[in-house]
C-alpha atoms as a PDB file:
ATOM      1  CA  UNK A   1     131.838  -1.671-110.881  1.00  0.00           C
ATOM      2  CA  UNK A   2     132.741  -1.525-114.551  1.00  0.00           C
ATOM      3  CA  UNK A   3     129.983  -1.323-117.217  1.00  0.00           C
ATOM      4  CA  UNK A   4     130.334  -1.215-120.686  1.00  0.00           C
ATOM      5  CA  UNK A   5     127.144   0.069-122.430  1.00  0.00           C
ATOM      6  CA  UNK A   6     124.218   1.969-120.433  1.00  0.00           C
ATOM      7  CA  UNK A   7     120.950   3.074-121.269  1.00  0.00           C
ATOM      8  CA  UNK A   8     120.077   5.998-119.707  1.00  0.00           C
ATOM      9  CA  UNK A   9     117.330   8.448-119.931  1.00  0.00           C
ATOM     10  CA  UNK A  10     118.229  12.040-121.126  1.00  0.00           C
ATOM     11  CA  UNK A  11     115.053  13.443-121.307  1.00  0.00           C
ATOM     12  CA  UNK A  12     114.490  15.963-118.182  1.00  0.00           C
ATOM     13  CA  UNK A  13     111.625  14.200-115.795  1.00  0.00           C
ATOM     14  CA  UNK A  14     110.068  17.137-115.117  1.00  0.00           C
ATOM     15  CA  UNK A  15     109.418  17.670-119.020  1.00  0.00           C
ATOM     16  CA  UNK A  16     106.489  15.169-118.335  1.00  0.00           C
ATOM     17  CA  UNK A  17     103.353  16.176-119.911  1.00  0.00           C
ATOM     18  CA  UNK A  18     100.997  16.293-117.143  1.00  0.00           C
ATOM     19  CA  UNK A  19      97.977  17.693-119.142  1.00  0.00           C
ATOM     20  CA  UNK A  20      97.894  15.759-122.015  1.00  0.00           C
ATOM     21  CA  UNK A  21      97.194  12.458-119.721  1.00  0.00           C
ATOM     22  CA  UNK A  22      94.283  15.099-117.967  1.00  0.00           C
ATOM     23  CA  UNK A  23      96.900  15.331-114.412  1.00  0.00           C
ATOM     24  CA  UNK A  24      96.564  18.679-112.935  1.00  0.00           C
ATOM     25  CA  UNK A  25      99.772  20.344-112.318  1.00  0.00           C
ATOM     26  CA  UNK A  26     100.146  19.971-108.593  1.00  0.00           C
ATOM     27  CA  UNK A  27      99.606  16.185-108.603  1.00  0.00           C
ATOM     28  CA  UNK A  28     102.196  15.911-111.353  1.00  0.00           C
ATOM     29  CA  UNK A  29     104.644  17.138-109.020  1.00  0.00           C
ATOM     30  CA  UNK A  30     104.329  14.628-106.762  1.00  0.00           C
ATOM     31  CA  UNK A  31     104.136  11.826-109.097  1.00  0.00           C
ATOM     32  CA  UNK A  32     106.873   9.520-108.842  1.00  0.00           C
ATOM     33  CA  UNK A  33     108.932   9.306-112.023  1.00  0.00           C
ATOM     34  CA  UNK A  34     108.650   5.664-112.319  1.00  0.00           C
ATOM     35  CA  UNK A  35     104.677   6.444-112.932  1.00  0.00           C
ATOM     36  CA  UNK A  36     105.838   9.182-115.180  1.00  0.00           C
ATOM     37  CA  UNK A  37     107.877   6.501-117.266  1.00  0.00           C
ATOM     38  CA  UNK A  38     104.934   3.953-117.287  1.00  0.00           C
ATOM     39  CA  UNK A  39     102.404   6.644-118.614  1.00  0.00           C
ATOM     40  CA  UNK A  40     104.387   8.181-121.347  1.00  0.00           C
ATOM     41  CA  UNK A  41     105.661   4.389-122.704  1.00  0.00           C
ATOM     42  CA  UNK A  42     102.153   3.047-122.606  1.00  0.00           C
ATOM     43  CA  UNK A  43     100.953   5.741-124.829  1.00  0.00           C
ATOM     44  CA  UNK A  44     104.142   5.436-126.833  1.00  0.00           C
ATOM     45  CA  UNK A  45     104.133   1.502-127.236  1.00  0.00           C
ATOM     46  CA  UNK A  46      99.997   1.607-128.216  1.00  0.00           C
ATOM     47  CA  UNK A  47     101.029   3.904-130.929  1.00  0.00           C
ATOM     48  CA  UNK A  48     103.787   1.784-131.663  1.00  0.00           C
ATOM     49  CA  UNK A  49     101.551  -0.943-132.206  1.00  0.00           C
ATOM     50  CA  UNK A  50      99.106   1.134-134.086  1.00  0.00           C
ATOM     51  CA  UNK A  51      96.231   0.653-131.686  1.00  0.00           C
ATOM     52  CA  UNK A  52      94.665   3.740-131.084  1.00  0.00           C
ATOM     53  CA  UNK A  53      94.346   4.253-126.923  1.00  0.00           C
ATOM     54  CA  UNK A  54      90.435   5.676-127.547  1.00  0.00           C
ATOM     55  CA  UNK A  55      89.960   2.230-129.179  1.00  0.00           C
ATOM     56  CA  UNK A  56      90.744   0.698-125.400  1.00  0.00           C
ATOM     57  CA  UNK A  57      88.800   2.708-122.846  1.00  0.00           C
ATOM     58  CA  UNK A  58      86.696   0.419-120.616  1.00  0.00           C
ATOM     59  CA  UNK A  59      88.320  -2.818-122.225  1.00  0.00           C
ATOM     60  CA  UNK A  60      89.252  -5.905-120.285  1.00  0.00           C
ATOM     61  CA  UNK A  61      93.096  -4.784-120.171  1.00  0.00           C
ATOM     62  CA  UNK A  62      95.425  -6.357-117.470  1.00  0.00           C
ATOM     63  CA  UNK A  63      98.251  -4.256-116.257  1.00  0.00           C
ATOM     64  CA  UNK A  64     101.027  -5.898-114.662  1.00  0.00           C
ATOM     65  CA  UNK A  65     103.958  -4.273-113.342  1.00  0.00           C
ATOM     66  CA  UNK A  66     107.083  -5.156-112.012  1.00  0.00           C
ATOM     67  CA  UNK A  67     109.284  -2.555-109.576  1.00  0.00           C
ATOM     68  CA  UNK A  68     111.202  -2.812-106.230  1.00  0.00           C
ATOM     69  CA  UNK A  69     112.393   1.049-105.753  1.00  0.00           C
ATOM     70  CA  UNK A  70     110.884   4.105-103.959  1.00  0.00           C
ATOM     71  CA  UNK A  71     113.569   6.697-104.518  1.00  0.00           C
ATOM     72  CA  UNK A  72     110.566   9.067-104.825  1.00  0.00           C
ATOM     73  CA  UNK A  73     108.928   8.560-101.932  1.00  0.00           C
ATOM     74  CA  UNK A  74     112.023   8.591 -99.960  1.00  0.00           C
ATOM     75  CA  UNK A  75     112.682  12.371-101.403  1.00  0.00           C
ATOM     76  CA  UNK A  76     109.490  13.794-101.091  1.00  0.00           C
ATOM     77  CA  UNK A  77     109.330  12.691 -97.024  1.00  0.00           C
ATOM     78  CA  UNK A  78     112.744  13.670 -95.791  1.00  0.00           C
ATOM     79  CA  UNK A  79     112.132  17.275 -94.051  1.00  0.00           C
ATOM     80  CA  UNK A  80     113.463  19.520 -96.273  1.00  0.00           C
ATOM     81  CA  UNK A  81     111.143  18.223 -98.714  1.00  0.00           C
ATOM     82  CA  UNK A  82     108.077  18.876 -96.467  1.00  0.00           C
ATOM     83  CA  UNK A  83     106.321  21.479 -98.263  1.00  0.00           C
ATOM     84  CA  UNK A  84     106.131  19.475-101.299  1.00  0.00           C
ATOM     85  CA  UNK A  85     103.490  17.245 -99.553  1.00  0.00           C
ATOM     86  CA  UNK A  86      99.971  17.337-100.778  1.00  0.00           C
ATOM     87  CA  UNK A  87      96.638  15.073-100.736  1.00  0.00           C
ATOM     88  CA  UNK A  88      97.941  13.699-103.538  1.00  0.00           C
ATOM     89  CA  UNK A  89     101.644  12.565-102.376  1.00  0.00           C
ATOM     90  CA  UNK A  90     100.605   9.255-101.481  1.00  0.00           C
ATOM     91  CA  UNK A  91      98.804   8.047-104.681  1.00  0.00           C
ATOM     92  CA  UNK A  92     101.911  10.054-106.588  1.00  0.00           C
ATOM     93  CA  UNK A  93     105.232   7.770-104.759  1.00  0.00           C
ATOM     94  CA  UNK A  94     103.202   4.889-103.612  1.00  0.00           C
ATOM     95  CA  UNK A  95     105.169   1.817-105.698  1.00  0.00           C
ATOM     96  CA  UNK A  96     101.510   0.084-105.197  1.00  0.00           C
ATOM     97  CA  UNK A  97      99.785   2.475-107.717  1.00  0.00           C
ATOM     98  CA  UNK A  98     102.286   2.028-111.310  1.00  0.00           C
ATOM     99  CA  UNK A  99      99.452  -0.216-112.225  1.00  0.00           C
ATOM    100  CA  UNK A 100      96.666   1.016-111.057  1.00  0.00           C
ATOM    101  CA  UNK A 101      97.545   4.274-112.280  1.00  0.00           C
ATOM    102  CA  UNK A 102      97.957   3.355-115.735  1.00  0.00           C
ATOM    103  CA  UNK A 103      94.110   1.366-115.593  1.00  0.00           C
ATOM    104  CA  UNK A 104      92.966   4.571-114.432  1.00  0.00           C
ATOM    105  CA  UNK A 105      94.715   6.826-116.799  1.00  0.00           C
ATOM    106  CA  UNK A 106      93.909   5.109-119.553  1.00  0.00           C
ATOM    107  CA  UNK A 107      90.452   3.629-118.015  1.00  0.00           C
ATOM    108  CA  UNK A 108      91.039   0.127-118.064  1.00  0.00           C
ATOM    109  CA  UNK A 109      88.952  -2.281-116.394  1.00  0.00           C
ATOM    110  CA  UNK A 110      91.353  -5.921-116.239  1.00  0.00           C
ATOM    111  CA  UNK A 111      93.334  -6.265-112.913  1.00  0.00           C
ATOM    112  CA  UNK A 112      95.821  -3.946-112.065  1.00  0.00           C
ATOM    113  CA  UNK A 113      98.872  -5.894-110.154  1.00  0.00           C
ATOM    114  CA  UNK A 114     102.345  -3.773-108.932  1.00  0.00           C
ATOM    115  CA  UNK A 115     104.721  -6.612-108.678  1.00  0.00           C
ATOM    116  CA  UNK A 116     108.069  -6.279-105.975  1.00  0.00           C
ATOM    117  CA  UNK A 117     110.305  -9.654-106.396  1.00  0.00           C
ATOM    118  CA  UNK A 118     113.291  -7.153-106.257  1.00  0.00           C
ATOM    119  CA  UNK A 119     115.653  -7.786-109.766  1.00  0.00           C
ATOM    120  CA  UNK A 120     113.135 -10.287-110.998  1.00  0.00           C
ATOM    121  CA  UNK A 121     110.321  -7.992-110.669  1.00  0.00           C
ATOM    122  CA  UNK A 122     109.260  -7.293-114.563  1.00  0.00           C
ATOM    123  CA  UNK A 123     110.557 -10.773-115.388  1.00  0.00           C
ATOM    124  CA  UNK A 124     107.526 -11.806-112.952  1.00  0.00           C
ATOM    125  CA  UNK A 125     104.803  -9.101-114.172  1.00  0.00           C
ATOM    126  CA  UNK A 126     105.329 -10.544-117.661  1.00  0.00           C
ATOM    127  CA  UNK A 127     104.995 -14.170-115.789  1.00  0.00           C
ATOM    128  CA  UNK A 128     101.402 -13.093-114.713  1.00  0.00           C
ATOM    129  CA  UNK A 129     100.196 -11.140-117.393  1.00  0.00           C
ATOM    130  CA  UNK A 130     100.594 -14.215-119.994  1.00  0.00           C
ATOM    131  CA  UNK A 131      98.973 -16.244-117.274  1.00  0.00           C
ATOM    132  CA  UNK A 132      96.439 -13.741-117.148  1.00  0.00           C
ATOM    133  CA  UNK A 133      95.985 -14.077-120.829  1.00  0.00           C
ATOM    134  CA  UNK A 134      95.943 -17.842-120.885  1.00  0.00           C
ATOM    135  CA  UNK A 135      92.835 -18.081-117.987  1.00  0.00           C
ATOM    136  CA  UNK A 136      91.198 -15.218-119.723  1.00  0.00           C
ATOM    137  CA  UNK A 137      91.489 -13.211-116.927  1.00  0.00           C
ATOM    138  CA  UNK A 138      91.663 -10.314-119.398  1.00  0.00           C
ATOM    139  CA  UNK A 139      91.516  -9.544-123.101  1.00  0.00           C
ATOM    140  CA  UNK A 140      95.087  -7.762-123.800  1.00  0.00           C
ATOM    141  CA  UNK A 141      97.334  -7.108-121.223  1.00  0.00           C
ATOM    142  CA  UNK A 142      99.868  -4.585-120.621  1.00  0.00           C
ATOM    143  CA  UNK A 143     103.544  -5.378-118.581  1.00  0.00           C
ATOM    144  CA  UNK A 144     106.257  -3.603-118.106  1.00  0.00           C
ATOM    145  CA  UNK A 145     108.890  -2.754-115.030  1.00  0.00           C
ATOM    146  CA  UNK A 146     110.435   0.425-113.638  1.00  0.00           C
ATOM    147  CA  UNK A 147     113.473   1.382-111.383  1.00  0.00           C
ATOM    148  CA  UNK A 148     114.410   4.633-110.223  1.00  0.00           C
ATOM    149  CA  UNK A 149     117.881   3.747-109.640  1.00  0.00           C
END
């Protein structure tokens, strides 16, 4: 395959600020890097929009996102990877919890939907979310889609 232009992340994963979204250390390293992602562009696109995350908690916020990987999870359960397993490896590589982890990092109280329709997957969060909007399902809503690949 031939590609012209890329975008690729250069930032190291495990640079991930684990404290500053109140993560102890030993759940952090379990946490797929997909979640990572989700957490750290959340905060970044709020302050992007200048709305200050405080200004959210407990608010009627939606979070829809759209993934169809689980490069983590495949990692952290292959045997030489054993020891790395703790209560909180499921919760951390589960694809089912990039939405519900951002609600609860950022305590949210809209719906919290992980979408999987493969390559359309974000295409398909964003689908929902402005549906979501429309039936007043929830006051703002928050989409986005990750890939580990």
């Amino acid at each position: 395959m031939f590609v012209r232009q890329g975008g690729f992340v250069t930032t190291p994963i495990d640079s991930f600020d684990a404290g500053f979204f109140g993560m102890p250390p030993r759940e952090a390293a379990a946490l797929d890097p997909q979640q990572r992602m989700l957490l750290e562009v959340s905060w970044e696109s709020l302050e992007n929009a200048g709305i200050p995350p405080s200004s959210m908690v407990a608010a009627n916020v939606g979070v829809y996102v759209g993934a169809f990987t689980f490069d983590a999870a495949t990692l952290q359960l292959t045997d030489s990877n054993q020891h790395l397993l703790s209560p909180t490896t499921a919760t951390g590589v589960s694809m089912t919890m990039l939405a519900p982890r951002l609600s609860y990092a950022f305590d949210w109280r809209g719906p919290a939907f992980t979408l999987d329709t493969a390559c359309s997957s974000s295409l398909v969060a964003l689908h929902h979310a402005c549906n979501a909007l429309a039936l007043g399902n929830c006051d703002i809503a928050v989409t986005g889609g990750g890939t580990s690949w």
